[in-house]
N, C-alpha and C. Protein backbone atom coordinates (compact mmCIF):
# COMPACT_ATOMS: atom_id res chain seq x y z
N UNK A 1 0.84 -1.17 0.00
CA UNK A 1 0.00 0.00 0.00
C UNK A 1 0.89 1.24 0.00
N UNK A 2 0.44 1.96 -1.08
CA UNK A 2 1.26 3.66 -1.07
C UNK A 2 1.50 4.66 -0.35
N UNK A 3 2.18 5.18 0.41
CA UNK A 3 1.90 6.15 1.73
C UNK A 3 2.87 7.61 1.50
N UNK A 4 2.22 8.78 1.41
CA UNK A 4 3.06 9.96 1.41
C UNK A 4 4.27 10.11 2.52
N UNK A 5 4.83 10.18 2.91
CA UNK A 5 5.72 10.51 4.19
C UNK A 5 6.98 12.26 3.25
N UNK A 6 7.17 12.98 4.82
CA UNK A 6 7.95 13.93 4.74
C UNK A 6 8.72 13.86 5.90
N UNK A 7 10.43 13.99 5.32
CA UNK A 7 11.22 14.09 6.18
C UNK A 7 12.48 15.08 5.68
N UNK A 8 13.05 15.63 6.47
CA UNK A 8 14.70 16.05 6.41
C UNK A 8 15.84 15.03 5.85
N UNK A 9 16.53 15.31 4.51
CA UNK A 9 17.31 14.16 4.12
C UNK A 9 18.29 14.75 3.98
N UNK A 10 19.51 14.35 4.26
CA UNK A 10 20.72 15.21 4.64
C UNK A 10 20.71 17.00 4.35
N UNK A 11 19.81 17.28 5.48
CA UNK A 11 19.34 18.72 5.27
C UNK A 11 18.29 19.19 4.44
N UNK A 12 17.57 18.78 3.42
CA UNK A 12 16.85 18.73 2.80
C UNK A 12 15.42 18.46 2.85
N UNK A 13 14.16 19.24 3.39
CA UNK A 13 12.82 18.14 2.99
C UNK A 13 12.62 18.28 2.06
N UNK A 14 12.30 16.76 2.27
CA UNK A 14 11.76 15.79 0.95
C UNK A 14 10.16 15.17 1.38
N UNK A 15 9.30 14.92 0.53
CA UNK A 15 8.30 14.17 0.27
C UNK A 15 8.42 13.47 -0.55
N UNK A 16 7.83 11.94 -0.30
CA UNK A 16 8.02 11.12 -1.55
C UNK A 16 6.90 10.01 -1.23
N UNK A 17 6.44 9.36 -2.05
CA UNK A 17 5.07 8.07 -1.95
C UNK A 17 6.17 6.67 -1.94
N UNK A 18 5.90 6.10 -0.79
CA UNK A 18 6.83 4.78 -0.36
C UNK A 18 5.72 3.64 -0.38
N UNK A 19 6.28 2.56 -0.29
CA UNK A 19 5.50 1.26 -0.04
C UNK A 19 5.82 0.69 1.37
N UNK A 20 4.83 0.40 2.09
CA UNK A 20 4.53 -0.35 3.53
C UNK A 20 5.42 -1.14 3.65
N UNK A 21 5.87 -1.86 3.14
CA UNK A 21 7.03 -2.77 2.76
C UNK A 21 8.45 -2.34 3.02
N UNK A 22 8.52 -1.22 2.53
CA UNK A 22 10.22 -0.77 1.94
C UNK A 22 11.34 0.12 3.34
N UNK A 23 12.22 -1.24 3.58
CA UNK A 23 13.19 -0.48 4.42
C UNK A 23 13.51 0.59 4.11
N UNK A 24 14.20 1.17 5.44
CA UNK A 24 14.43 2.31 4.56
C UNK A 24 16.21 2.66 4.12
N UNK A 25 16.75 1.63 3.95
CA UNK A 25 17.72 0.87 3.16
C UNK A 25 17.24 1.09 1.62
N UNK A 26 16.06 -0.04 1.41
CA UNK A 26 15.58 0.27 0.22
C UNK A 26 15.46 1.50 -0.28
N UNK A 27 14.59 2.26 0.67
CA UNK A 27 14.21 3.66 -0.02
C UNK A 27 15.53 5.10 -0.26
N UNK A 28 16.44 4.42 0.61
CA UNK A 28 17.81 5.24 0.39
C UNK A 28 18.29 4.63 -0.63
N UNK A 29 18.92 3.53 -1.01
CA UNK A 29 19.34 3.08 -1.90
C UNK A 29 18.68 3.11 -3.26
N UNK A 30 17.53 2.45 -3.52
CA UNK A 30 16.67 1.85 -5.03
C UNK A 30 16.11 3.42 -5.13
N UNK A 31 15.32 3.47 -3.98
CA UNK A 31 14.51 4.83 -4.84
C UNK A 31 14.95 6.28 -4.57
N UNK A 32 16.11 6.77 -3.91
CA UNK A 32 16.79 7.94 -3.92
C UNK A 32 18.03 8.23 -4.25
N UNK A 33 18.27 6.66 -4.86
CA UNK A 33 19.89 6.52 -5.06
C UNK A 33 21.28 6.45 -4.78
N UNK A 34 21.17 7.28 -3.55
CA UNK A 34 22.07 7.04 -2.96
C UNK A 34 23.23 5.69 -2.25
N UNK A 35 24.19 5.78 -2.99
CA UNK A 35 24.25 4.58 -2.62
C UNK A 35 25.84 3.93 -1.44
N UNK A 36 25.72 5.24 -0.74
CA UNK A 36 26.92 4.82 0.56
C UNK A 36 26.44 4.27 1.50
N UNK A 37 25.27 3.98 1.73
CA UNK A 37 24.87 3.57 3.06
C UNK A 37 24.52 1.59 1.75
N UNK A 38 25.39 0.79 2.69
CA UNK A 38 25.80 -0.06 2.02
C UNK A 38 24.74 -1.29 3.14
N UNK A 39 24.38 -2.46 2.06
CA UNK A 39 23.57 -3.42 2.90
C UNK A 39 24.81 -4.71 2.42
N UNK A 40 24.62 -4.74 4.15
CA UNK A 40 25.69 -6.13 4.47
C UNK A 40 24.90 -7.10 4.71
N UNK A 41 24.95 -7.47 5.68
CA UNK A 41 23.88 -8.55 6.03
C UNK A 41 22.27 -8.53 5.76
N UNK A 42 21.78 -7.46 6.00
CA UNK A 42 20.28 -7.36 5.90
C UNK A 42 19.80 -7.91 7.00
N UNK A 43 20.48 -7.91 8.04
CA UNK A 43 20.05 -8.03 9.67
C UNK A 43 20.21 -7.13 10.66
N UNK A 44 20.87 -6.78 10.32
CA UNK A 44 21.03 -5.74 11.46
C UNK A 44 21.97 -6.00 12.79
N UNK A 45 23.35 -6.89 12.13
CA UNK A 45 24.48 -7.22 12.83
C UNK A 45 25.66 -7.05 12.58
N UNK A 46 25.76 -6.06 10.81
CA UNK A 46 26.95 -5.72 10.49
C UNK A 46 27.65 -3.93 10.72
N UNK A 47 26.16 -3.54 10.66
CA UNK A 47 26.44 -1.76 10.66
C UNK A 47 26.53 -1.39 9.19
N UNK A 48 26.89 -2.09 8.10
CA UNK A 48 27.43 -1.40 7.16
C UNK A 48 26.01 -0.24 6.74
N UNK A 49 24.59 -0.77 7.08
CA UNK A 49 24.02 0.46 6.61
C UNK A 49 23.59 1.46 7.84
N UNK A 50 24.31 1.79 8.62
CA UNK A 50 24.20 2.37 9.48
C UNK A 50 24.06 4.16 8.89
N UNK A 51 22.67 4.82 9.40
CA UNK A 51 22.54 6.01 8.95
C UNK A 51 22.41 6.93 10.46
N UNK A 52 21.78 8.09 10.40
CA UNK A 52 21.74 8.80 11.66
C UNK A 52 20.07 9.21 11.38
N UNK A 53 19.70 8.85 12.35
CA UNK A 53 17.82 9.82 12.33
C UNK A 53 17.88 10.27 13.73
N UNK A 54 17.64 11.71 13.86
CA UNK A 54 17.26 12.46 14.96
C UNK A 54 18.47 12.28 15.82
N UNK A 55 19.66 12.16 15.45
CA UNK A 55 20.89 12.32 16.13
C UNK A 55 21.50 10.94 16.72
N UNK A 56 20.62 9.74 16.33
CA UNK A 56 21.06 8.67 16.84
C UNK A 56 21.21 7.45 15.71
N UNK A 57 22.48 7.08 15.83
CA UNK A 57 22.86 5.57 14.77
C UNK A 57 21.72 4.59 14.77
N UNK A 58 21.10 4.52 13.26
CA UNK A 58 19.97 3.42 13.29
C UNK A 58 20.88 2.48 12.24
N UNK A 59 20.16 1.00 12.52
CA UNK A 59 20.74 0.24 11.30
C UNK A 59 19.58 0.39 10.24
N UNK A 60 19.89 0.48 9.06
CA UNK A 60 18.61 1.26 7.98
C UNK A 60 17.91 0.00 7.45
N UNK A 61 19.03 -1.52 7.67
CA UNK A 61 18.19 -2.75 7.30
C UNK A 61 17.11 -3.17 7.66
N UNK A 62 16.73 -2.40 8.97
CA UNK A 62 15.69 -3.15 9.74
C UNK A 62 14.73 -2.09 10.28
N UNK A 63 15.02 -0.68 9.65
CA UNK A 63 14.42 0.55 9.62
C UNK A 63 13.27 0.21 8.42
N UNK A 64 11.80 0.51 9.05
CA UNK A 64 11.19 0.65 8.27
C UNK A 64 10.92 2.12 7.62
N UNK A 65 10.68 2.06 6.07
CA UNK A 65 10.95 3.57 5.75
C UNK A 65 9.65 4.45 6.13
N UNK A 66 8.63 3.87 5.91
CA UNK A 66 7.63 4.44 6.91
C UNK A 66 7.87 5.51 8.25
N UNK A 67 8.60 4.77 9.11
CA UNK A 67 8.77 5.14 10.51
C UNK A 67 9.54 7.02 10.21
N UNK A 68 10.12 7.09 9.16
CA UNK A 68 11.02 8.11 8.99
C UNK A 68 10.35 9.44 8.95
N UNK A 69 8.81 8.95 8.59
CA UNK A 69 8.07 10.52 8.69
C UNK A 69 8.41 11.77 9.85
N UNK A 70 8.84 12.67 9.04
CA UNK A 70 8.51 13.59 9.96
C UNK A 70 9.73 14.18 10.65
N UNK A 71 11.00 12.50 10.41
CA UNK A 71 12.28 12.67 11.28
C UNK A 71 13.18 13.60 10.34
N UNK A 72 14.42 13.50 11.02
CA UNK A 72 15.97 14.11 10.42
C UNK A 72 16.89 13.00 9.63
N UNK A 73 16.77 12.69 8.89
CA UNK A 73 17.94 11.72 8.06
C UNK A 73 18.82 12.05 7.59
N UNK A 74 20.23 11.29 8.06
CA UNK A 74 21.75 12.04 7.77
C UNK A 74 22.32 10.42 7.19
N UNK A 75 22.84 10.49 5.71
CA UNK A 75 23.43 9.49 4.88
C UNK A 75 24.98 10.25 5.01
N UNK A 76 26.09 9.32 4.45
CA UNK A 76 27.09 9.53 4.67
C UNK A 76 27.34 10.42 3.71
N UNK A 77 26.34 10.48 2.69
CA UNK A 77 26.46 11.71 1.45
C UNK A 77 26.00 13.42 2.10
N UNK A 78 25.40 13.18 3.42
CA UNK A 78 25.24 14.43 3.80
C UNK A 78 26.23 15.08 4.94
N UNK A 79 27.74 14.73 4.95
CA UNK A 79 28.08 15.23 5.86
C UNK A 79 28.66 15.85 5.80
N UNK A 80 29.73 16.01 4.16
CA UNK A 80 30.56 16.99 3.83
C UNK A 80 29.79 18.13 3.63
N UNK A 81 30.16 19.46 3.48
CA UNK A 81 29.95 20.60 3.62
C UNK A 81 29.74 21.01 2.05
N UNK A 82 28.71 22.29 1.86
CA UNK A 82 28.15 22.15 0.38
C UNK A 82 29.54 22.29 -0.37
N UNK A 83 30.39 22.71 -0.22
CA UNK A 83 31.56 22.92 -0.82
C UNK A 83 32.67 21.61 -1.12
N UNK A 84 32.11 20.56 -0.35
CA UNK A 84 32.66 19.62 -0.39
C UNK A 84 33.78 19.30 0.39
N UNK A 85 34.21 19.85 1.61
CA UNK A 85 35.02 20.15 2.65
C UNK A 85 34.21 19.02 3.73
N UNK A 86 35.43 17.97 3.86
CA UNK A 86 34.92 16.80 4.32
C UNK A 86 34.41 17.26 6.12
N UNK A 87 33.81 16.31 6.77
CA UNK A 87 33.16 16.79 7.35
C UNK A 87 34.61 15.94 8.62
N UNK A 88 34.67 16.71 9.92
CA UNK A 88 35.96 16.31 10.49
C UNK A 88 36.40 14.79 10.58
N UNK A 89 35.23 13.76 11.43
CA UNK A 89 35.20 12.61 11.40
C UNK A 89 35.72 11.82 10.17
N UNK A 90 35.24 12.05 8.96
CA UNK A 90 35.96 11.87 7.51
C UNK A 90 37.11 12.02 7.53
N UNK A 91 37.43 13.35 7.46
CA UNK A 91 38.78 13.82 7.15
C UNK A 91 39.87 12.88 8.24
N UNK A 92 39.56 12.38 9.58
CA UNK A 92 40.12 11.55 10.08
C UNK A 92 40.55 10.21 9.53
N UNK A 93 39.31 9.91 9.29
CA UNK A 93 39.37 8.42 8.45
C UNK A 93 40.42 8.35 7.02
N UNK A 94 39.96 9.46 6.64
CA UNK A 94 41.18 9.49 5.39
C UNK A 94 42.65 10.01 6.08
N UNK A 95 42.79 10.60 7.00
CA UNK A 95 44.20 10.75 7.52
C UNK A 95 44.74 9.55 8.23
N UNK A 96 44.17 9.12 9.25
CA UNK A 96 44.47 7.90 10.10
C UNK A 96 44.26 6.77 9.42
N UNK A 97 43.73 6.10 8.04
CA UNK A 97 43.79 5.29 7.54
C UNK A 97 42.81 4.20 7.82
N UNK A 98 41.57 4.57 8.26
CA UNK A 98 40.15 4.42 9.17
C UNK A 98 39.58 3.95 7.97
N UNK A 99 39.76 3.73 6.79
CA UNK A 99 38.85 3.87 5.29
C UNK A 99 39.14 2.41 5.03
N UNK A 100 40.33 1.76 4.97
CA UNK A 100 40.57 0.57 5.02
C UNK A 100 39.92 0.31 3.63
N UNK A 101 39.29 -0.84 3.07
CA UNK A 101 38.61 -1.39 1.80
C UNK A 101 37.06 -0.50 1.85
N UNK A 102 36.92 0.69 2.62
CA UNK A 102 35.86 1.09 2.43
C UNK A 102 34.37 0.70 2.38
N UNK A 103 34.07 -0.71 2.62
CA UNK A 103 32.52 -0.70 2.59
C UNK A 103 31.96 -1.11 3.81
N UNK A 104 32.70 -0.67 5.15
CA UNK A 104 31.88 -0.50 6.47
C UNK A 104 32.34 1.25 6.24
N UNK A 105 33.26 2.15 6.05
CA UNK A 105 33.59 3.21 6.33
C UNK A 105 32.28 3.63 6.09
N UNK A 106 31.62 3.90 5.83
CA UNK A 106 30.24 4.68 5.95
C UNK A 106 29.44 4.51 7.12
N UNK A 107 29.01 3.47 7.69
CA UNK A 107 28.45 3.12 8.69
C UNK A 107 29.40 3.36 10.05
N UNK A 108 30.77 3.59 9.81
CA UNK A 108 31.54 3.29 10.74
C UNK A 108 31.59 5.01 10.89
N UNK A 109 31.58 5.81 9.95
CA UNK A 109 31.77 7.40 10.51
C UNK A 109 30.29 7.55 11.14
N UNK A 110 29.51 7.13 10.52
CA UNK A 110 27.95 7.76 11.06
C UNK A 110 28.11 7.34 12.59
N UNK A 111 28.19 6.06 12.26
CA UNK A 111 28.47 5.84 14.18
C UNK A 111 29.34 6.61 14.84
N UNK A 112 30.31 7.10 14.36
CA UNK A 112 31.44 7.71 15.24
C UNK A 112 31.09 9.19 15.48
N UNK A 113 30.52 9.33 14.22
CA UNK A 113 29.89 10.74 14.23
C UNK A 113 28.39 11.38 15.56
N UNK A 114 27.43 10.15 15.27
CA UNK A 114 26.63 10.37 16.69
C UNK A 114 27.11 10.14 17.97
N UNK A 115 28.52 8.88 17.95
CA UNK A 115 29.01 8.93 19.74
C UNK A 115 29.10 10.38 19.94
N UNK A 116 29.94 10.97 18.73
CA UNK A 116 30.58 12.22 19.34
C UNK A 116 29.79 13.46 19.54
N UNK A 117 29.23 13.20 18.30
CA UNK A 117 27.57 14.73 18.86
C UNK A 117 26.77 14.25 20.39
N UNK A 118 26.95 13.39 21.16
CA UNK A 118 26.49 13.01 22.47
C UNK A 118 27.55 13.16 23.14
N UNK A 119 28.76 12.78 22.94
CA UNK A 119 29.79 12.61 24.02
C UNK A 119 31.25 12.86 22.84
N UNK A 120 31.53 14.24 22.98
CA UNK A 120 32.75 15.16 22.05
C UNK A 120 33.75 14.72 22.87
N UNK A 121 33.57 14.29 24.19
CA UNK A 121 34.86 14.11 24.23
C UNK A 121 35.11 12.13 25.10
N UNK A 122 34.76 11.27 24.45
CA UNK A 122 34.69 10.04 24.05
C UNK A 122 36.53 9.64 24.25
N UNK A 123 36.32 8.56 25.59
CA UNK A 123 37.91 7.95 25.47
C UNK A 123 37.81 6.48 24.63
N UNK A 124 38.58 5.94 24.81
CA UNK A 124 38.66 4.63 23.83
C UNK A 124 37.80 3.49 23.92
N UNK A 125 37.49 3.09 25.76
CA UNK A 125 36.42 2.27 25.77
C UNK A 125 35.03 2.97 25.39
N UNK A 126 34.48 4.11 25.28
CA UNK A 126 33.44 4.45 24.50
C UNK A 126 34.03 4.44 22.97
N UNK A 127 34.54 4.72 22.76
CA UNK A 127 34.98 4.70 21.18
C UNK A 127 34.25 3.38 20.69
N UNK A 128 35.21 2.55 21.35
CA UNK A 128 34.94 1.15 21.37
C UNK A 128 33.28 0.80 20.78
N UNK A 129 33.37 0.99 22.05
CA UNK A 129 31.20 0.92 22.81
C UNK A 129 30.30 1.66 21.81
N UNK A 130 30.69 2.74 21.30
CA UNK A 130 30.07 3.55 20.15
C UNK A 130 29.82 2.38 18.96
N UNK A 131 31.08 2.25 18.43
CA UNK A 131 31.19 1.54 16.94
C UNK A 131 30.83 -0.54 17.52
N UNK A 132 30.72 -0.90 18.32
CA UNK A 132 30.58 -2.24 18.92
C UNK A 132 29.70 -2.50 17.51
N UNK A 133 28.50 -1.93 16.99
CA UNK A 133 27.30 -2.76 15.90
C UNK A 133 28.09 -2.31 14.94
N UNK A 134 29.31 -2.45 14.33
CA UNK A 134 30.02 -1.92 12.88
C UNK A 134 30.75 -2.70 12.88
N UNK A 135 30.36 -4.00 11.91
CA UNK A 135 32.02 -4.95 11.66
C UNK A 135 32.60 -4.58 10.49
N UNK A 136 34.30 -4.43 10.47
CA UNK A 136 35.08 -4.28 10.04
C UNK A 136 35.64 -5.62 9.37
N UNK A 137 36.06 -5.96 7.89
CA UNK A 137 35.91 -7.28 7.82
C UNK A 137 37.85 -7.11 7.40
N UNK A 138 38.24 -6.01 7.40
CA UNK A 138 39.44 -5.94 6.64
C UNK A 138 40.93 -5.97 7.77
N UNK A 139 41.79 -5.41 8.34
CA UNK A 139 42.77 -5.69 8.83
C UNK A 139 42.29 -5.59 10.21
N UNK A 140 41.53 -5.20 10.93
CA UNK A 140 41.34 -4.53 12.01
C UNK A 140 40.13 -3.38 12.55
N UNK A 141 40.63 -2.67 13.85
CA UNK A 141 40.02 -1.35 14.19
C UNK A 141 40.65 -0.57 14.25
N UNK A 142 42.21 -0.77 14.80
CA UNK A 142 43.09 -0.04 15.10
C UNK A 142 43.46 1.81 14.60
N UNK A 143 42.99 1.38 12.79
CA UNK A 143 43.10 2.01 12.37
C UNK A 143 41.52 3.34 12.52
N UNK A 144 40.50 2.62 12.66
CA UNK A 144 39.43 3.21 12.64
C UNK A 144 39.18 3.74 14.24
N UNK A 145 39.70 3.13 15.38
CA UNK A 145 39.57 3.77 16.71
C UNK A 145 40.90 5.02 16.83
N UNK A 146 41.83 4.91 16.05
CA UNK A 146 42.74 6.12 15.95
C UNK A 146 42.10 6.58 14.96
N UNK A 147 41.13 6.77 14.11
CA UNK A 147 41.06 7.68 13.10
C UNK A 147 39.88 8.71 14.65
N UNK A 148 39.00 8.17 15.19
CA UNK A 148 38.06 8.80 16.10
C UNK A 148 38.17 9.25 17.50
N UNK A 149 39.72 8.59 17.85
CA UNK A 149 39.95 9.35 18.80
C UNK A 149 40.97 10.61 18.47
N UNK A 150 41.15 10.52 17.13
CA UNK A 150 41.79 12.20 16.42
C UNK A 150 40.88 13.35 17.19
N UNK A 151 39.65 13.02 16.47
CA UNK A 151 38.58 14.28 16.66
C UNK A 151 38.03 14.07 17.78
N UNK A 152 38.21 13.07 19.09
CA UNK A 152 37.73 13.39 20.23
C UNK A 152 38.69 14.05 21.08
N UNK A 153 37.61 15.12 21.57
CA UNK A 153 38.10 16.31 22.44
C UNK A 153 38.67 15.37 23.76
N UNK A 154 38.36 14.52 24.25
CA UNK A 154 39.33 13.54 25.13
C UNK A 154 40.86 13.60 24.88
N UNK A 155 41.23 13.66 23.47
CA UNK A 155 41.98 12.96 23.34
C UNK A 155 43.20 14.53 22.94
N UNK A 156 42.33 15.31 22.32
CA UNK A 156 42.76 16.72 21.92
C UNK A 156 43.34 17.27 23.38
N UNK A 157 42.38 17.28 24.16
CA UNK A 157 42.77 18.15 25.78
C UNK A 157 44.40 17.80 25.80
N UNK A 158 44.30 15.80 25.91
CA UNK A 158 45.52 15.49 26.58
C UNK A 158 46.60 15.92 25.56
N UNK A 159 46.42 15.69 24.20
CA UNK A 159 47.54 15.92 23.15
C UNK A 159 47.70 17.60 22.32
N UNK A 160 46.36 18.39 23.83
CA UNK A 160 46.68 19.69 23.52
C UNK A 160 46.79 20.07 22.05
N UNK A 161 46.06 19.32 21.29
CA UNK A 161 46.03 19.46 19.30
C UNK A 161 44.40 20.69 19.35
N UNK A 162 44.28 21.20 18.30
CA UNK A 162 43.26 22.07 17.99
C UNK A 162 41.97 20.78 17.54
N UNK A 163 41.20 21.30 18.20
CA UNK A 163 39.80 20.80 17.66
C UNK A 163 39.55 20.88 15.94
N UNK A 164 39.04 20.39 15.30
CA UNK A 164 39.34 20.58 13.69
C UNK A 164 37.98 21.67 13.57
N UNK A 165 37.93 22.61 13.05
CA UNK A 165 36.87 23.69 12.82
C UNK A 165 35.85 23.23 11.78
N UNK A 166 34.66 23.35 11.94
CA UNK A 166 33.52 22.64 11.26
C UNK A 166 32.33 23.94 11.29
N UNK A 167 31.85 23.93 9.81
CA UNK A 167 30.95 24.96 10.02
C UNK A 167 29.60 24.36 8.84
N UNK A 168 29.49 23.19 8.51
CA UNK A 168 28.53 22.58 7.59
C UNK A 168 27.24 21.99 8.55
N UNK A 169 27.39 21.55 9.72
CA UNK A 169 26.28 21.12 10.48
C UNK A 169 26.06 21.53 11.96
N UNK A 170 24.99 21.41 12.63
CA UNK A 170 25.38 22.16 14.22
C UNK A 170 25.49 20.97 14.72
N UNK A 171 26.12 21.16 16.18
CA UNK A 171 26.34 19.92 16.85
C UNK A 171 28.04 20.28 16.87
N UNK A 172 28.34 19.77 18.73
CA UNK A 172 29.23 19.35 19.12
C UNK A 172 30.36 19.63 18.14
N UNK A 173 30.51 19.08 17.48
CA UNK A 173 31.86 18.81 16.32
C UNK A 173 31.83 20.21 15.97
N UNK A 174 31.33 21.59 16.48
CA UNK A 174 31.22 22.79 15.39
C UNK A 174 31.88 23.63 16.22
N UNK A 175 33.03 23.58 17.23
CA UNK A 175 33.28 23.98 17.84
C UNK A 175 34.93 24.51 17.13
């Protein structure tokens, strides 16, 4: 059955006619195209489609797209800045080497990205605890828990480094 729904899509409302049926995996992927928010399992035990609604990491496999009316939806295509000025968490991953074979890195910044809009300044066992629903199938974490404790202010205080300046979204990280 056909249903109108309106929501915020990486900054954007949108309206669109969905089916009762359609994750909202599906409806990010097949019918808006987008296609970084990646389906691993289709259970909801890998993270790879891990998106952000209303400031908190959902897995999008098991998100019905229905439910999204009304909310905030943030894809990994909405985080760089209109200019294309990666958004800090990113820019980590590509410095610290957090990107690895790339097809959890999407799910793995969104997650890292809401620990830190809740808790900016996140030590390693939250790091940890944050990304726990994001498997990594390639060398490790190592690389991906140093790409996120770059941009946590935990980690800045002690190594006295500058916070990275962010001016594309509000929240924590815009400091």
């Amino acid at each position: 059955m056909a249903k109108e729904i309106s929501f915020t899509f990486n900054g954007n409302k949108l309206a669109i006619t969905i089916e009762d049926h359609w994750t909202l995996l599906h409806l990010i992927r097949e019918e808006l195209g987008y296609n970084g928010t990646k389906e691993g399992c289709g259970g909801g035990e890998c993270g790879a489609c891990t998106v952000i609604i209303n400031g908190a990491a959902v897995n999008s496999c098991l998100y019905l797209a229905a439910e999204i009316d009304g909310k905030d939806l943030v894809t990994i295509e909405g985080l760089a800045a209109d200019d294309g000025t990666l958004h800090p968490v990113q820019q980590a991953f590509v410095e610290k080497g957090g990107i690895q074979c790339g097809f959890c890195t999407p799910g793995m910044i969104l997650s890292a990205k809401a620990l830190l809009d809740e808790n900016p300044n996140a030590n390693e066992d939250e790091i940890k605890h944050g990304i726990a629903g994001n498997i990594c199938r390639c060398t490790g974490y190592v690389q991906i828990i140093d790409s996120i404790k770059s941009v946590s202010g935990f980690y800045q205080e002690e190594e006295q480094a500058p916070v990275a300046a962010w001016d594309g979204h509000d929240g924590p990280l815009d400091d």
